[in-house]
Protein backbone atom coordinates (compact mmCIF):
# COMPACT_ATOMS: atom_id res chain seq x y z
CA UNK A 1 -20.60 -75.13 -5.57
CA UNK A 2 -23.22 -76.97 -7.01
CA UNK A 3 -25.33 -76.46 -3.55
CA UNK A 4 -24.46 -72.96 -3.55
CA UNK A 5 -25.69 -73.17 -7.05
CA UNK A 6 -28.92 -74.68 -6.19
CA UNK A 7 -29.59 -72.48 -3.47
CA UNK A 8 -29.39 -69.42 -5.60
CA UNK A 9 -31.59 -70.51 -8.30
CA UNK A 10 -34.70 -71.88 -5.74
CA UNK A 11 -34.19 -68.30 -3.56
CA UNK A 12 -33.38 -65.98 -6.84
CA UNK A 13 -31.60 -63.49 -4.63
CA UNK A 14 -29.44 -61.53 -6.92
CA UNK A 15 -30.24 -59.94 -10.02
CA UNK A 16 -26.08 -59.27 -10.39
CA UNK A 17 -25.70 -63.29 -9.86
CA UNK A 18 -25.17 -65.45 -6.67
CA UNK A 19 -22.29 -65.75 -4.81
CA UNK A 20 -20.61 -67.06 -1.72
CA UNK A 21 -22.47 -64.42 0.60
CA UNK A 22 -25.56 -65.82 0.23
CA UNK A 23 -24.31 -69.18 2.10
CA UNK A 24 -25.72 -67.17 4.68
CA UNK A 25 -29.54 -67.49 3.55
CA UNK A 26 -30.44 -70.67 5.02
CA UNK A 27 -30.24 -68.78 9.05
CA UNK A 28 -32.05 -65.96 7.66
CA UNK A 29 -35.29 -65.16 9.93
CA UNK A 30 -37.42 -64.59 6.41
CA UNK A 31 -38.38 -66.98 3.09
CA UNK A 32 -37.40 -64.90 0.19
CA UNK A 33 -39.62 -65.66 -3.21
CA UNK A 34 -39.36 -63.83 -6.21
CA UNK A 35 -42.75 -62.46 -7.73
CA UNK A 36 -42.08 -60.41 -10.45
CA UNK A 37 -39.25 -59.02 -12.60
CA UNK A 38 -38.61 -55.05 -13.50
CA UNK A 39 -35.79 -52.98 -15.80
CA UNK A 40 -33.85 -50.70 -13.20
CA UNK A 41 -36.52 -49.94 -10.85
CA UNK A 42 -36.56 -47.41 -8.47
CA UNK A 43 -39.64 -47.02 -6.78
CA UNK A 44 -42.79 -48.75 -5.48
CA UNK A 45 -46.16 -47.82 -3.91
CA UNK A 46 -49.20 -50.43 -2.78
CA UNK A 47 -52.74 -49.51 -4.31
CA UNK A 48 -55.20 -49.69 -1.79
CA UNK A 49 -57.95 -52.59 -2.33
CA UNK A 50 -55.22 -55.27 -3.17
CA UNK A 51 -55.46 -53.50 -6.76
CA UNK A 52 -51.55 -53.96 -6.83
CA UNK A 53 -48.67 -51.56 -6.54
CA UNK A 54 -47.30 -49.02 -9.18
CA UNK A 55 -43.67 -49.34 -9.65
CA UNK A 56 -41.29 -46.93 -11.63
CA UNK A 57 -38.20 -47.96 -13.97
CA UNK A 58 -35.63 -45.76 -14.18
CA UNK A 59 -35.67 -45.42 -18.08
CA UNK A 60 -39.27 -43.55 -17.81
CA UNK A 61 -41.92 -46.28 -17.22
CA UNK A 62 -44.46 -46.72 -14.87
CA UNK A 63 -46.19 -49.93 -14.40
CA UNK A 64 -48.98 -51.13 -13.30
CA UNK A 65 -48.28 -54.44 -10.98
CA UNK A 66 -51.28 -56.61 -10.69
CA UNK A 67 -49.70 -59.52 -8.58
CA UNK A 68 -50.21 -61.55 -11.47
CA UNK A 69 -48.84 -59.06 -14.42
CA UNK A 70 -47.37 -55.73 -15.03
CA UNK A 71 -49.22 -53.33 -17.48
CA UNK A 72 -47.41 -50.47 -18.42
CA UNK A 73 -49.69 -46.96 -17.69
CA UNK A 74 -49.99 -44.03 -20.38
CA UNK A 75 -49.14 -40.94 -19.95
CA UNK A 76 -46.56 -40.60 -18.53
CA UNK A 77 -43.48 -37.50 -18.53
CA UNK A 78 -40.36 -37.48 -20.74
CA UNK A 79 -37.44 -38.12 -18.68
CA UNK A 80 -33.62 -36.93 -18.90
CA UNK A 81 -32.21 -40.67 -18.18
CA UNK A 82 -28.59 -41.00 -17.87
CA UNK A 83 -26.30 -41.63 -14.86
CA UNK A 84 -28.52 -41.32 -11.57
CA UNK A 85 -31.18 -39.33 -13.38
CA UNK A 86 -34.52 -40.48 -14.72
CA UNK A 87 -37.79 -41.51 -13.45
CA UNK A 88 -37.91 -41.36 -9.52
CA UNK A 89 -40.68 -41.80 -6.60
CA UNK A 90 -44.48 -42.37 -6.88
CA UNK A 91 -46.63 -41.41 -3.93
CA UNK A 92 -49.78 -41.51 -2.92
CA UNK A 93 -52.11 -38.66 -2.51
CA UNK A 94 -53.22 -38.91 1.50
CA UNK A 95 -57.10 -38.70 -0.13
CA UNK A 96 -56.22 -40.99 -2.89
CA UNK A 97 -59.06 -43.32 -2.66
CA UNK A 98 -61.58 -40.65 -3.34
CA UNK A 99 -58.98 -38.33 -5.48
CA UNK A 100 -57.47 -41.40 -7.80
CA UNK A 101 -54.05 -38.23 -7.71
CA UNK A 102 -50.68 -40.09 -7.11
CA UNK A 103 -47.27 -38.06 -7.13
CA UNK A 104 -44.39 -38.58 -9.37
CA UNK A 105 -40.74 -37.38 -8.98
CA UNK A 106 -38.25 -37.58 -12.41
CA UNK A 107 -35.20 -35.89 -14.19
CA UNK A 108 -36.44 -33.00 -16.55
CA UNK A 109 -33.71 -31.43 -19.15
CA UNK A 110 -33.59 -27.80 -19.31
CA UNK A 111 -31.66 -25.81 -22.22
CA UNK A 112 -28.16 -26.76 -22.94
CA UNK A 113 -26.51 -29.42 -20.21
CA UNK A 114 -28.93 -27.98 -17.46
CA UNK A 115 -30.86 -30.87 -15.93
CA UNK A 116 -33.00 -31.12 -12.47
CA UNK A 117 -35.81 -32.99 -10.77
CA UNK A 118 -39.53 -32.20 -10.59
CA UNK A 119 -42.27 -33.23 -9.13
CA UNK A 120 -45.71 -33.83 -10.79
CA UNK A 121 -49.30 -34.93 -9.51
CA UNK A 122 -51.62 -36.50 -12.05
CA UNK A 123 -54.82 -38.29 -12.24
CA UNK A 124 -54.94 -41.69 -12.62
CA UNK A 125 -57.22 -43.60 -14.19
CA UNK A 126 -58.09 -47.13 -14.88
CA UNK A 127 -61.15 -47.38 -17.07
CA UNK A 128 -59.42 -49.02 -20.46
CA UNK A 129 -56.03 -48.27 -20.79
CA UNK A 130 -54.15 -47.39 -17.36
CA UNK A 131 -52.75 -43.70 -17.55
CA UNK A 132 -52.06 -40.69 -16.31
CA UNK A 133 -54.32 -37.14 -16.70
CA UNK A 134 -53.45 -34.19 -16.50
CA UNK A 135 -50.15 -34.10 -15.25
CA UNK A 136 -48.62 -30.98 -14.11
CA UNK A 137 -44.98 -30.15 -12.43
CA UNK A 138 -45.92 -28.67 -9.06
CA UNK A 139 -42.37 -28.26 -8.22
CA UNK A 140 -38.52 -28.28 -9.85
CA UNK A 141 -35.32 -28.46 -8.18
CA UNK A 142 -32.52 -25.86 -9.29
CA UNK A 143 -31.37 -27.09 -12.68
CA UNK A 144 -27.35 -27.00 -12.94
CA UNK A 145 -25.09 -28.21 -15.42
CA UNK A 146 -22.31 -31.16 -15.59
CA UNK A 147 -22.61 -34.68 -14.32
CA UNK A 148 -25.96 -36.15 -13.47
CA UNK A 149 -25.68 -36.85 -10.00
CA UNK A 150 -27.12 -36.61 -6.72
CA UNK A 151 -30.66 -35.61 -7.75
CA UNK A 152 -32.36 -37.98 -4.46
CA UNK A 153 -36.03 -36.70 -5.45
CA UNK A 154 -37.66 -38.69 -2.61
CA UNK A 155 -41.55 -37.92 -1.87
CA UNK A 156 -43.09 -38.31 1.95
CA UNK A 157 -46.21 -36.82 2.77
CA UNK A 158 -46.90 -36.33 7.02
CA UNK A 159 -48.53 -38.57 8.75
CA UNK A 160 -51.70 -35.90 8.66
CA UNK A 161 -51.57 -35.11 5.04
CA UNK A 162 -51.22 -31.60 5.32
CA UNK A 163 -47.21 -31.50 4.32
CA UNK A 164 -45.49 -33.06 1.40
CA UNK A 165 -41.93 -33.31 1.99
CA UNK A 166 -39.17 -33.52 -0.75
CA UNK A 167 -35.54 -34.50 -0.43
CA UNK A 168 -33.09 -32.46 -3.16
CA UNK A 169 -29.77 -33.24 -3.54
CA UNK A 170 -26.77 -31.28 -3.88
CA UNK A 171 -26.30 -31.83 -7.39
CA UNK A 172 -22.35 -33.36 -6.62
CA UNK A 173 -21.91 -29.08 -6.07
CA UNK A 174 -21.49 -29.58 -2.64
CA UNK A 175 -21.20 -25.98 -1.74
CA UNK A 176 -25.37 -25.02 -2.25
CA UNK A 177 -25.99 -27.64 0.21
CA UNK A 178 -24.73 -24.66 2.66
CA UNK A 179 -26.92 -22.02 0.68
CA UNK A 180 -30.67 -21.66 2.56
CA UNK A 181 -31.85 -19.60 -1.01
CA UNK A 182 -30.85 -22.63 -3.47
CA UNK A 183 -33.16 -25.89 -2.77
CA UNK A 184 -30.11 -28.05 -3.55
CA UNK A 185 -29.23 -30.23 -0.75
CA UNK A 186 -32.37 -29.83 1.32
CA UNK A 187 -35.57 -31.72 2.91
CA UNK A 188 -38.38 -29.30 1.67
CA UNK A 189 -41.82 -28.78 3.19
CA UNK A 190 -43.87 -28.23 0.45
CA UNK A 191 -48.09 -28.24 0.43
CA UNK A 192 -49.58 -30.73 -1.47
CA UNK A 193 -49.71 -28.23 -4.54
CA UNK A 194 -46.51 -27.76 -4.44
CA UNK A 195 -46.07 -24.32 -2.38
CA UNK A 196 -43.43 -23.51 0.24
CA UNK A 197 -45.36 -25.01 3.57
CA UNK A 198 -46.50 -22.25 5.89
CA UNK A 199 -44.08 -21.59 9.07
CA UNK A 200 -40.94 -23.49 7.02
CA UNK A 201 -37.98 -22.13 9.05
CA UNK A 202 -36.41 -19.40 6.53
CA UNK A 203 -40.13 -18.69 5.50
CA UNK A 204 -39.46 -15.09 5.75
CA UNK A 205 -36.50 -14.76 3.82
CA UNK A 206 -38.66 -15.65 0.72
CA UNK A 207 -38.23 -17.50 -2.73
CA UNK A 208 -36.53 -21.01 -2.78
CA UNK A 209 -35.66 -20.60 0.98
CA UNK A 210 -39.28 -20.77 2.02
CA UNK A 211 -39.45 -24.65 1.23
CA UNK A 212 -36.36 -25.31 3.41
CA UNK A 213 -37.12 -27.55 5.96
CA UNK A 214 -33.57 -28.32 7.22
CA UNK A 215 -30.15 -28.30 5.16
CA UNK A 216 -26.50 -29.55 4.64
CA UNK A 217 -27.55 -32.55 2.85
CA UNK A 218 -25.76 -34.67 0.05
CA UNK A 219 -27.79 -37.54 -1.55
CA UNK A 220 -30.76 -38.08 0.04
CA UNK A 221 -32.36 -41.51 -0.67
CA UNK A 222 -34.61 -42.25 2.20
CA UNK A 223 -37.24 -40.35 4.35
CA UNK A 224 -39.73 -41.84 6.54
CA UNK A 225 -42.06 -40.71 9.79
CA UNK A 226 -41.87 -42.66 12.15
CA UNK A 227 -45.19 -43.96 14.68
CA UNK A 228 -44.09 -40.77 16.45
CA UNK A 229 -44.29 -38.59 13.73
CA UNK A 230 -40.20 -38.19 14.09
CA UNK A 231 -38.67 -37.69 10.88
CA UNK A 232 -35.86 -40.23 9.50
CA UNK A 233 -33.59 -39.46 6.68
CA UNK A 234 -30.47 -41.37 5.36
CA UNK A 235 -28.54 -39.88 2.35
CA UNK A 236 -24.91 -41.40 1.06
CA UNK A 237 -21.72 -40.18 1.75
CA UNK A 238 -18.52 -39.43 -0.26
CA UNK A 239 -16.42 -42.20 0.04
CA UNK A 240 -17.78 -43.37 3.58
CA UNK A 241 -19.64 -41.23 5.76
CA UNK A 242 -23.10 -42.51 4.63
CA UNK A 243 -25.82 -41.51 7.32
CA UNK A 244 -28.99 -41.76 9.64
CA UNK A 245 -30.09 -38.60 10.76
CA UNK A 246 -33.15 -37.57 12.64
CA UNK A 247 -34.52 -34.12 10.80
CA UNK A 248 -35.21 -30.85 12.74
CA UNK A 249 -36.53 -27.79 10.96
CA UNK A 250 -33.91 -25.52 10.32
CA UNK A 251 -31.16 -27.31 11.24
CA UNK A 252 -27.99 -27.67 9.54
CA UNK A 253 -26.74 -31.28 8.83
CA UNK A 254 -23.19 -30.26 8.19
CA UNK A 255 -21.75 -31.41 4.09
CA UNK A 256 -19.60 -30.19 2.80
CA UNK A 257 -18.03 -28.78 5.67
CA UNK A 258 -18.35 -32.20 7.78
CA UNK A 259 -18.88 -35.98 6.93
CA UNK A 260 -17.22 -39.01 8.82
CA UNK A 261 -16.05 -39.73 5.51
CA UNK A 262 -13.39 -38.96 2.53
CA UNK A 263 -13.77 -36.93 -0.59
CA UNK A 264 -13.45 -39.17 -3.28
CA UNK A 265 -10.18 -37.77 -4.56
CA UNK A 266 -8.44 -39.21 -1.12
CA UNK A 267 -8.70 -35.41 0.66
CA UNK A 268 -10.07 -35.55 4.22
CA UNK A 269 -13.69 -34.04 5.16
CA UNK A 270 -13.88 -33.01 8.74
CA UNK A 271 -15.45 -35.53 11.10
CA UNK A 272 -18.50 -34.29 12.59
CA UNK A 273 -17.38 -34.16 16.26
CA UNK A 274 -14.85 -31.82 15.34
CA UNK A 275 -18.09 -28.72 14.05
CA UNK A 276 -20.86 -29.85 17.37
CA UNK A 277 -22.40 -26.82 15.60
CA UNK A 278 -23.85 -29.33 12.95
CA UNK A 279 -26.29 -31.80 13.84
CA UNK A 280 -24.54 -34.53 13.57
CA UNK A 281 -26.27 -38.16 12.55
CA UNK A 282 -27.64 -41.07 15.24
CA UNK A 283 -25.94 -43.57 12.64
CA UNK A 284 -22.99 -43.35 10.00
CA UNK A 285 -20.95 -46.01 7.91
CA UNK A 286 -17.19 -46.31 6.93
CA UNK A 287 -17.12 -48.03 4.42
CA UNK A 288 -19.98 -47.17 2.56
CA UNK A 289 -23.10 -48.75 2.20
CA UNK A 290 -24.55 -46.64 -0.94
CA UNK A 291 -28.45 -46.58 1.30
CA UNK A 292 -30.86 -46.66 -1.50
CA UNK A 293 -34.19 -46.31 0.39
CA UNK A 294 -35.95 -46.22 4.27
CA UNK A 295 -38.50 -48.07 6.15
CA UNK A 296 -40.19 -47.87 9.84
CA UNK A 297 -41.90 -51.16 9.77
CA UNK A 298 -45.29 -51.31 11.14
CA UNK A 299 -47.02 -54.83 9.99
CA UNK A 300 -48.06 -57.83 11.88
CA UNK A 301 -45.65 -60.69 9.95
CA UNK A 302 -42.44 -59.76 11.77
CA UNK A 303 -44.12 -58.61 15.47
CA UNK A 304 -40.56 -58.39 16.76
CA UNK A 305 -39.44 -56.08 13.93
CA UNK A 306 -42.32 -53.69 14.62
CA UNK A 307 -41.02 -50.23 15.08
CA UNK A 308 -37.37 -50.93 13.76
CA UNK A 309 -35.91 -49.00 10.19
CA UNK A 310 -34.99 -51.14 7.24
CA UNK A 311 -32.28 -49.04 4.83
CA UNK A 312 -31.39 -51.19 1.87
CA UNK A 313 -28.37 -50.61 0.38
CA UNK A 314 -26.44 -50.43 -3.15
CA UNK A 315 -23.11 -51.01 -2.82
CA UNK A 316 -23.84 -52.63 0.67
CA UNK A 317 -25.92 -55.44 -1.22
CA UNK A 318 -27.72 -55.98 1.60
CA UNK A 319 -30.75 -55.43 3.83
CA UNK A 320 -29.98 -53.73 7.02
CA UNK A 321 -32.31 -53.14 10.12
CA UNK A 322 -32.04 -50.88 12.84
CA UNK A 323 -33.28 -50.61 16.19
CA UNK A 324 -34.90 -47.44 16.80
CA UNK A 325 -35.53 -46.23 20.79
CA UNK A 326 -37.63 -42.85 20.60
CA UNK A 327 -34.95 -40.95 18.79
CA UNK A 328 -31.98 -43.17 19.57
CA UNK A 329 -30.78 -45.69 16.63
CA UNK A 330 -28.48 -49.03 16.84
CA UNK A 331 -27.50 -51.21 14.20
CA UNK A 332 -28.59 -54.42 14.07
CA UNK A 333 -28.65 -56.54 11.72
CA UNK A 334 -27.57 -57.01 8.16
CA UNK A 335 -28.70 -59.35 5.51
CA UNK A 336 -26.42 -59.76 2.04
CA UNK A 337 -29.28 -60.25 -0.33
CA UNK A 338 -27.79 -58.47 -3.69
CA UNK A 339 -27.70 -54.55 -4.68
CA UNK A 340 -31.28 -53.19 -3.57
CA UNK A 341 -33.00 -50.12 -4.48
CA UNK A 342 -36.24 -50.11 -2.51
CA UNK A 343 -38.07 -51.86 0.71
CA UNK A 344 -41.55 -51.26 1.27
CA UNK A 345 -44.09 -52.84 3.15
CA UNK A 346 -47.09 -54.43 1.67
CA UNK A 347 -51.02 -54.54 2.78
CA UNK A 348 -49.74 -57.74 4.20
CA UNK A 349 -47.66 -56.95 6.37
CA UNK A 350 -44.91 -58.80 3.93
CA UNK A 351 -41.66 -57.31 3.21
CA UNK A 352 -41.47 -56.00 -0.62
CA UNK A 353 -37.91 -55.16 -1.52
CA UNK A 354 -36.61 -53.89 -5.14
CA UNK A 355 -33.36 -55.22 -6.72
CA UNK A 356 -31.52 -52.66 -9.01
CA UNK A 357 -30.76 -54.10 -11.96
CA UNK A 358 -31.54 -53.81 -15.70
CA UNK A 359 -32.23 -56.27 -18.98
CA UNK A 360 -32.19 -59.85 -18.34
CA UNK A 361 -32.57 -60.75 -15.28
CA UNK A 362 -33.22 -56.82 -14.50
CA UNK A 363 -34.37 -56.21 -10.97
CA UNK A 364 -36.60 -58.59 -9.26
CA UNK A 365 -39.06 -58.05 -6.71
CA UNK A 366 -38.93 -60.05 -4.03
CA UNK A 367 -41.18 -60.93 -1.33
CA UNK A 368 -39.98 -61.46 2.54
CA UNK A 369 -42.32 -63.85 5.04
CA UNK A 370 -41.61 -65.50 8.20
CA UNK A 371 -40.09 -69.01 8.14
CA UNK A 372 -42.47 -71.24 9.04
């Protein structure tokens, strides 16, 4: 125990503590070293210039990461935080290095119990103190009432810039994911103002099923292009049944009706071979990895990686790759690190990945090299 104990504290894997699992660190392919230290964060984007990275906490922060520091940044939105909900994504506008505009997704409170996500684009500014002008809500999800769940408020913008897409969740409601004129378990094709994208799928039917870019989604936490331009989504499952799917416009992904999963009350979903009318996913898990986020990696530090997905996951505590093949997918491997929330990939080609956690330790971010 006392190695074990050793090995935890010089690798500082886990912001919920070491344990046996991480035996397994010393045949890992990467060095893992910790570089700086966040309260529940749940998203992270690279400033170009090696100016840093803006990360968001959950509670309704953004900071400012220098490499060296973290400064928090003014102005920023009021967030509903409780249960999944608060602060969410930060993106980069495609023309950010003339524009300065980043992107910000986060849990607004309407009247009563109502509660949904939004989107906002703001300004930001560095001269003095760091902050945010100008913010406006370009978009908002379909507010409902009861438990705050299943928001997903993921931003992606194409690989030209024209298109930003959004992932909504279902809200826990299950049945709106089914509903093309409620923008409640969807991918949405927005423009970057925040309009349904011309030639969406149910453009002509108007209103919220204009932004529709495919549907019969639960939780979706991850959405990536990959070199391609093939879109990648993973979103969590009830109990089991979490998925990989490659997105289509306008086609149907199949919750409530199917999921190679359980509710959680012990009632059986439907297995996806059993509706072929659904598109079913290229991946799915049984037991549940809770995926948290989604990477195509592209850098030069891990050659033999290039091309592949990383999904880290929640309850999964781990770091998983995939192989991708044009639009075939295989797990591959699967790295018990502790409960992640994000992986990114840095200017350096590094892999960046997020703990969740909150307080003391809180979530670290940790940085993944080759082993030399």
């Amino acid at each position: 125990m006392r190695f074990l104990a050793l090995t935890c504290a010089l690798l500082a894997l886990s912001a919920s503590g070491c344990n046996a699992r991480d035996d397994n660190a010393a045949t890992w392919p990467f060095a893992v070293t910790e570089v700086a230290r966040f309260d529940e964060p749940w998203d992270m984007a690279f400033l170009p210039d090696n100016t840093g990275a803006l990360v968001t906490e959950k509670a309704g922060h953004l900071k400012w990461w220098t490499g060296t520091e973290s400064r928090d940044i003014a102005g920023v939105p009021a967030v509903a935080y409780a249960e999944q909900g608060g602060f969410g994504d930060v993106a980069l506008a495609p023309d950010y290095a003339t524009s300065g505009i980043v992107y910000l997704s986060w849990v607004e409170a309407g009247e009563g119990d109502l509660k949904g996500a939004v989107v906002g684009r703001a300004h930001l500014a560095f001269d003095g103190q760091p902050r945010l002008e100008n913010l406006t809500v370009i978009w908002r999800q379909t507010k409902v009432t009861g438990e705050g769940y299943h928001y997903s408020h993921r931003l992606r913008f194409s690989p030209d810039g024209q298109y930003l897409f959004v992932t909504s969740g279902e809200r826990n409601k299950k049945t709106p994911a089914q509903d093309v004129t409620v923008n409640l378990g969807k991918v949405l094709r927005l423009t970057p103002d925040g309009r349904p994208a011309p030639g969406n799928p149910f453009a002509g039917q108007g209103g919220q099923a204009a932004e529709v870019w495919s549907y019969g989604h639960r939780n979706l936490y991850g959405l990536y292009f990959d070199k391609d331009g093939r879109l990648w989504e993973n979103e969590m499952g009830p109990m089991g049944g979490d998925e990989v799917n490659l997105i289509e416009p306008g086609h149907n992904y199949g919750w409530p009706v199917v999921s190679n999963g359980s509710n959680y009350d012990g009632s059986d979903v439907p297995d996806h071979p059993t509706r072929p009318d659904f598109t079913a996913p290229k991946l799915w898990w049984n037991p549940s990895i809770s995926p948290s986020s989604l990477l195509i990696y592209d850098g030069s530090q891990f050659p033999q990686w290039q091309g592949d997905m990383f999904i880290t996951a929640l309850s999964g505590q781990a770091l998983v790759r995939v192989d991708l093949d044009g639009g075939n997918a295989t797990k591959a491997e699967q790295w018990e690190i502790g409960r992640l929330r994000e992986v990114v990939q840095g200017p350096d080609g590094a892999l960046y990945i997020l703990e969740d956690g909150a307080g003391d330790p809180g979530g670290r971010l940790l940085r993944l090299t080759p082993k030399t």
